[in-house]
N, C-alpha and C. Protein backbone atom coordinates (compact mmCIF):
# COMPACT_ATOMS: atom_id res chain seq x y z
N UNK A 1 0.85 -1.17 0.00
CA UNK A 1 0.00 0.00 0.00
C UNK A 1 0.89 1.23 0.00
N UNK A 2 0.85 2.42 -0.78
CA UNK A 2 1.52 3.47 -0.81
C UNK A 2 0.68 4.71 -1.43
N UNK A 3 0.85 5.48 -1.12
CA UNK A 3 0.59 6.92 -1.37
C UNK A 3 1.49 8.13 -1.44
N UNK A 4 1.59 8.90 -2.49
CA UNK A 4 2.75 9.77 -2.75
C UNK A 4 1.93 11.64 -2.89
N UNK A 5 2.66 12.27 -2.25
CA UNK A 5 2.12 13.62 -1.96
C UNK A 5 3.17 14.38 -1.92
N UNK A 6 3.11 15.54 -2.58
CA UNK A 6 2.45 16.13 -3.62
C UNK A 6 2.58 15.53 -4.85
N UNK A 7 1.87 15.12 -5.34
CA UNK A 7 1.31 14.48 -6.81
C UNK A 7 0.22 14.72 -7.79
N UNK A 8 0.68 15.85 -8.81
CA UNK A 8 2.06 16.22 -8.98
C UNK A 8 2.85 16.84 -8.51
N UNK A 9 4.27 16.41 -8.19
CA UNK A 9 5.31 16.62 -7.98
C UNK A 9 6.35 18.01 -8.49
N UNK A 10 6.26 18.93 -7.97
CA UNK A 10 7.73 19.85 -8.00
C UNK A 10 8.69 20.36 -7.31
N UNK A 11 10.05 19.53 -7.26
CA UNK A 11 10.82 19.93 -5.89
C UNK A 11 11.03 19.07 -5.53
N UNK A 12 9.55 17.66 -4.87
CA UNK A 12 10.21 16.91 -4.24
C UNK A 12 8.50 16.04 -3.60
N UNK A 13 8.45 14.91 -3.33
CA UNK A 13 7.60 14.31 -3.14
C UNK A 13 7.71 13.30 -2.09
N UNK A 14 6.84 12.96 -1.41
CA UNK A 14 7.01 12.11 0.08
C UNK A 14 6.21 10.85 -0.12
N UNK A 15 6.32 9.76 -0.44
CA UNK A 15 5.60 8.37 -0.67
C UNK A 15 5.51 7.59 0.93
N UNK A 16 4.60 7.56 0.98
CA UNK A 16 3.65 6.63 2.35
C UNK A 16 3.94 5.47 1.40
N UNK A 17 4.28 4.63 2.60
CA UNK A 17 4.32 3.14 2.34
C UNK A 17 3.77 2.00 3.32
N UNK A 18 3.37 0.26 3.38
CA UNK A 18 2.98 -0.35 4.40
C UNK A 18 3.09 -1.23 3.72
N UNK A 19 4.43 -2.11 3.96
CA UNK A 19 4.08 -3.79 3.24
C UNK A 19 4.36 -4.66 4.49
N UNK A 20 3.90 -6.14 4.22
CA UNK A 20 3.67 -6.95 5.37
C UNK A 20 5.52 -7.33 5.89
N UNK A 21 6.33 -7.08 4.75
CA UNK A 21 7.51 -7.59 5.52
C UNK A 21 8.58 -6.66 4.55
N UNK A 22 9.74 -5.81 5.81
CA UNK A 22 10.41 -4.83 5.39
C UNK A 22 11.58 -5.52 4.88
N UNK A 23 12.00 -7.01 5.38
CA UNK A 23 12.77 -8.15 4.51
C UNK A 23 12.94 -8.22 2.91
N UNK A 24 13.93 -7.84 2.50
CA UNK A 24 14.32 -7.38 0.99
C UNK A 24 13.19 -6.52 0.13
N UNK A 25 12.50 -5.77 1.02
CA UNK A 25 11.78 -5.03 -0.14
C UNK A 25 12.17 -3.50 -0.42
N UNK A 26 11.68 -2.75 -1.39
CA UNK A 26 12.38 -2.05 -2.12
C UNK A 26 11.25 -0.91 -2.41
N UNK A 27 11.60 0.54 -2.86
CA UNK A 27 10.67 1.16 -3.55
C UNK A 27 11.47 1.65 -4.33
N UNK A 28 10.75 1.77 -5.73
CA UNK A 28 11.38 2.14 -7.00
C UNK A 28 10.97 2.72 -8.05
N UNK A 29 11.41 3.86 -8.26
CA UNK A 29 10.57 4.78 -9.72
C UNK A 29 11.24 4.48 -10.96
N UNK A 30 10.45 4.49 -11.58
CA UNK A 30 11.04 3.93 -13.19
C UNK A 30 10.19 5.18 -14.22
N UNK A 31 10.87 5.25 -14.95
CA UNK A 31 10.44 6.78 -16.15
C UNK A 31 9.56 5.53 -17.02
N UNK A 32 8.85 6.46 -17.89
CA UNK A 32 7.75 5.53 -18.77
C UNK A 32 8.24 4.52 -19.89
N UNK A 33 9.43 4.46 -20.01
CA UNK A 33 10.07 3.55 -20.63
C UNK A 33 10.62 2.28 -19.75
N UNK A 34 10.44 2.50 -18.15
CA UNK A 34 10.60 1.22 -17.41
C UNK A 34 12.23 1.46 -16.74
N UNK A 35 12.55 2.63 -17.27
CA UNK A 35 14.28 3.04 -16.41
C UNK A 35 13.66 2.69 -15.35
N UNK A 36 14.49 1.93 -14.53
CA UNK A 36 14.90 2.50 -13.03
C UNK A 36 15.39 3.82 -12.63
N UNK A 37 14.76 4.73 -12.31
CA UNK A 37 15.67 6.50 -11.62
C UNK A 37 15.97 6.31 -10.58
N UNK A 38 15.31 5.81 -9.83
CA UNK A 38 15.56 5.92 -8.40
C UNK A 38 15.22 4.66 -7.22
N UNK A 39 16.01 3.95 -6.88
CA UNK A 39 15.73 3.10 -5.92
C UNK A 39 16.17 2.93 -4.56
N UNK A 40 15.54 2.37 -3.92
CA UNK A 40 15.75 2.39 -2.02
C UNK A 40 15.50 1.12 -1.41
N UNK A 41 16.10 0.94 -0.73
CA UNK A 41 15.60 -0.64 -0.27
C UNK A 41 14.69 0.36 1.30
N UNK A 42 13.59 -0.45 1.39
CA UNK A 42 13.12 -0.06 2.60
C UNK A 42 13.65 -0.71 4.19
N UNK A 43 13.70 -0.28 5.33
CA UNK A 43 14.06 -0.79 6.54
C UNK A 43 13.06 -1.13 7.69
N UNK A 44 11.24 -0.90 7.35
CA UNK A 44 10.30 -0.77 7.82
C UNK A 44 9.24 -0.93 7.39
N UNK A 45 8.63 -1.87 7.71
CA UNK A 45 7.05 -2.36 7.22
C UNK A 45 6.27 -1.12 6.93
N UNK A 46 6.58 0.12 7.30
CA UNK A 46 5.56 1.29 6.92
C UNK A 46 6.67 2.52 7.55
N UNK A 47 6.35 3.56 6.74
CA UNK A 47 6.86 4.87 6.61
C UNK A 47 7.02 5.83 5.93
N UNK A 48 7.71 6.49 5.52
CA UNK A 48 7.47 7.56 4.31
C UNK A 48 9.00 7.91 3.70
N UNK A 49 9.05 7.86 2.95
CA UNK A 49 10.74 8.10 1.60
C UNK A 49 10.20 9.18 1.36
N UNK A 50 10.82 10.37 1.23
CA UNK A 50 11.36 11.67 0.91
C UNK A 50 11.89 11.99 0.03
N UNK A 51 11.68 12.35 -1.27
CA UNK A 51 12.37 11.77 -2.61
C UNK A 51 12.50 13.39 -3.03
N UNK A 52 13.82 14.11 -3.52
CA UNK A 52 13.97 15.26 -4.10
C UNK A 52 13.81 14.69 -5.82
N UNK A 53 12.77 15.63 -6.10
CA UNK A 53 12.53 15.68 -7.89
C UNK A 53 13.12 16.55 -8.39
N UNK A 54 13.71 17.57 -8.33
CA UNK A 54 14.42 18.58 -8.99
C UNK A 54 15.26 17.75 -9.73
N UNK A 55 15.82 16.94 -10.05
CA UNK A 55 16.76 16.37 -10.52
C UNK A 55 16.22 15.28 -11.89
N UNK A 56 14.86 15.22 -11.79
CA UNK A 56 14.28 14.16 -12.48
C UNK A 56 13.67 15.18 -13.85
N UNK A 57 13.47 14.70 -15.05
CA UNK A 57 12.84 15.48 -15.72
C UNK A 57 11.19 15.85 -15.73
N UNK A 58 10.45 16.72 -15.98
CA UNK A 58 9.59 16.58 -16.31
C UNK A 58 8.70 15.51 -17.25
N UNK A 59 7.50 14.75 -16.28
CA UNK A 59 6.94 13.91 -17.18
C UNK A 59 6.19 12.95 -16.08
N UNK A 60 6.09 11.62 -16.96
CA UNK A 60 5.08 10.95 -15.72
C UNK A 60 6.16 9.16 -15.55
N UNK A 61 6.18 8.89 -14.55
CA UNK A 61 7.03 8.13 -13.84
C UNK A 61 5.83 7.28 -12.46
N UNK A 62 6.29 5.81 -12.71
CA UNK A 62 6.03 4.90 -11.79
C UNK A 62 6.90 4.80 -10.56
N UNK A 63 5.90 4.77 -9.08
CA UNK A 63 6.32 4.26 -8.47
C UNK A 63 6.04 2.78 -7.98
N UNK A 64 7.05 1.91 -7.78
CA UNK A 64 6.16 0.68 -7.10
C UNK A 64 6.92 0.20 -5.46
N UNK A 65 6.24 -0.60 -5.45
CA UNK A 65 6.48 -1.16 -4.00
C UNK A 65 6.97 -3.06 -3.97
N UNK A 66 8.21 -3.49 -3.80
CA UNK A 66 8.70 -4.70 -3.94
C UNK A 66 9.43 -5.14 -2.76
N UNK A 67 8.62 -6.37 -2.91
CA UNK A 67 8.69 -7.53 -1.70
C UNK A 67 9.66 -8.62 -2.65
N UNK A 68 10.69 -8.54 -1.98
CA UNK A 68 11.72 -9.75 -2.78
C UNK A 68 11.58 -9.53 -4.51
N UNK A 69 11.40 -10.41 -5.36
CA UNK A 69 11.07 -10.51 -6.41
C UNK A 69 9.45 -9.81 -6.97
N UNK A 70 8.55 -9.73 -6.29
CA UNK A 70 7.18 -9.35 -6.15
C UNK A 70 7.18 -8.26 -6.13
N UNK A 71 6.44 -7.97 -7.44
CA UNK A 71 5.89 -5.95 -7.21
C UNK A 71 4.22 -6.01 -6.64
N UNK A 72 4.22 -5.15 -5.27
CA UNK A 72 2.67 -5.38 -4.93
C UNK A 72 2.23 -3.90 -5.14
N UNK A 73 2.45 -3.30 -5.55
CA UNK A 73 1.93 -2.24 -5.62
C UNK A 73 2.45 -1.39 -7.18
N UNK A 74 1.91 -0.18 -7.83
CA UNK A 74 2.60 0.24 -9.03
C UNK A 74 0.84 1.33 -8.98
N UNK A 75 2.11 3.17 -8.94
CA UNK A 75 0.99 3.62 -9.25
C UNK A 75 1.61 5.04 -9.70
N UNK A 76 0.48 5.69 -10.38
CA UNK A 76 1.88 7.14 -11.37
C UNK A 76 1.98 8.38 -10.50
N UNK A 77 3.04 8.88 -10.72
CA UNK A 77 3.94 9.86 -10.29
C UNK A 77 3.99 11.04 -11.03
N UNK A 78 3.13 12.39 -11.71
CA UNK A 78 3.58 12.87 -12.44
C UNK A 78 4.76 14.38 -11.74
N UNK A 79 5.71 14.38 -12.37
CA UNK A 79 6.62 15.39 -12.11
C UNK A 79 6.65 16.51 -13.10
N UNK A 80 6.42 17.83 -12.44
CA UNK A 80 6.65 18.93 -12.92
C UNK A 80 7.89 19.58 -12.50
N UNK A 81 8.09 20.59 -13.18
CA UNK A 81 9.60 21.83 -12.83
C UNK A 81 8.70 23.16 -12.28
């Protein structure tokens, strides 16, 4: 489960997260071609990542939420300047 605010995004965006086990899972934005931009391994079944966008281009970008090999979550991100 995750939720990302402000969305859309300029500057910088804060993603709420809650998966059942903080054991190899991961959150990860990928640009609409499926790049990986940005990844984090998480340390906590629930919390919030702090992500600066200034650096990312304008456009629309996935975030998801991964448990080991398993994506349980995948939802869009759009970023402005």
């Amino acid at each position: 489960n995750s939720s990302a605010y402000p969305n859309p995004a300029s500057g910088f965006t804060a993603i709420n997260y809650a998966v059942e086990s903080a054991s190899n899972s991961t959150l990860k934005i990928t640009d609409e071609l499926g790049q990986v931009v940005y990844e984090k391994t998480l340390e906590n079944t629930k919390g919030t990542v702090k992500i600066t966008t200034s650096e990312f281009k304008p456009g629309i970008y996935f975030y998801s939420l991964n448990v080991g090999n398993t994506r349980v979550s995948t939802k869009k991100l759009i970023i402005t300047q």
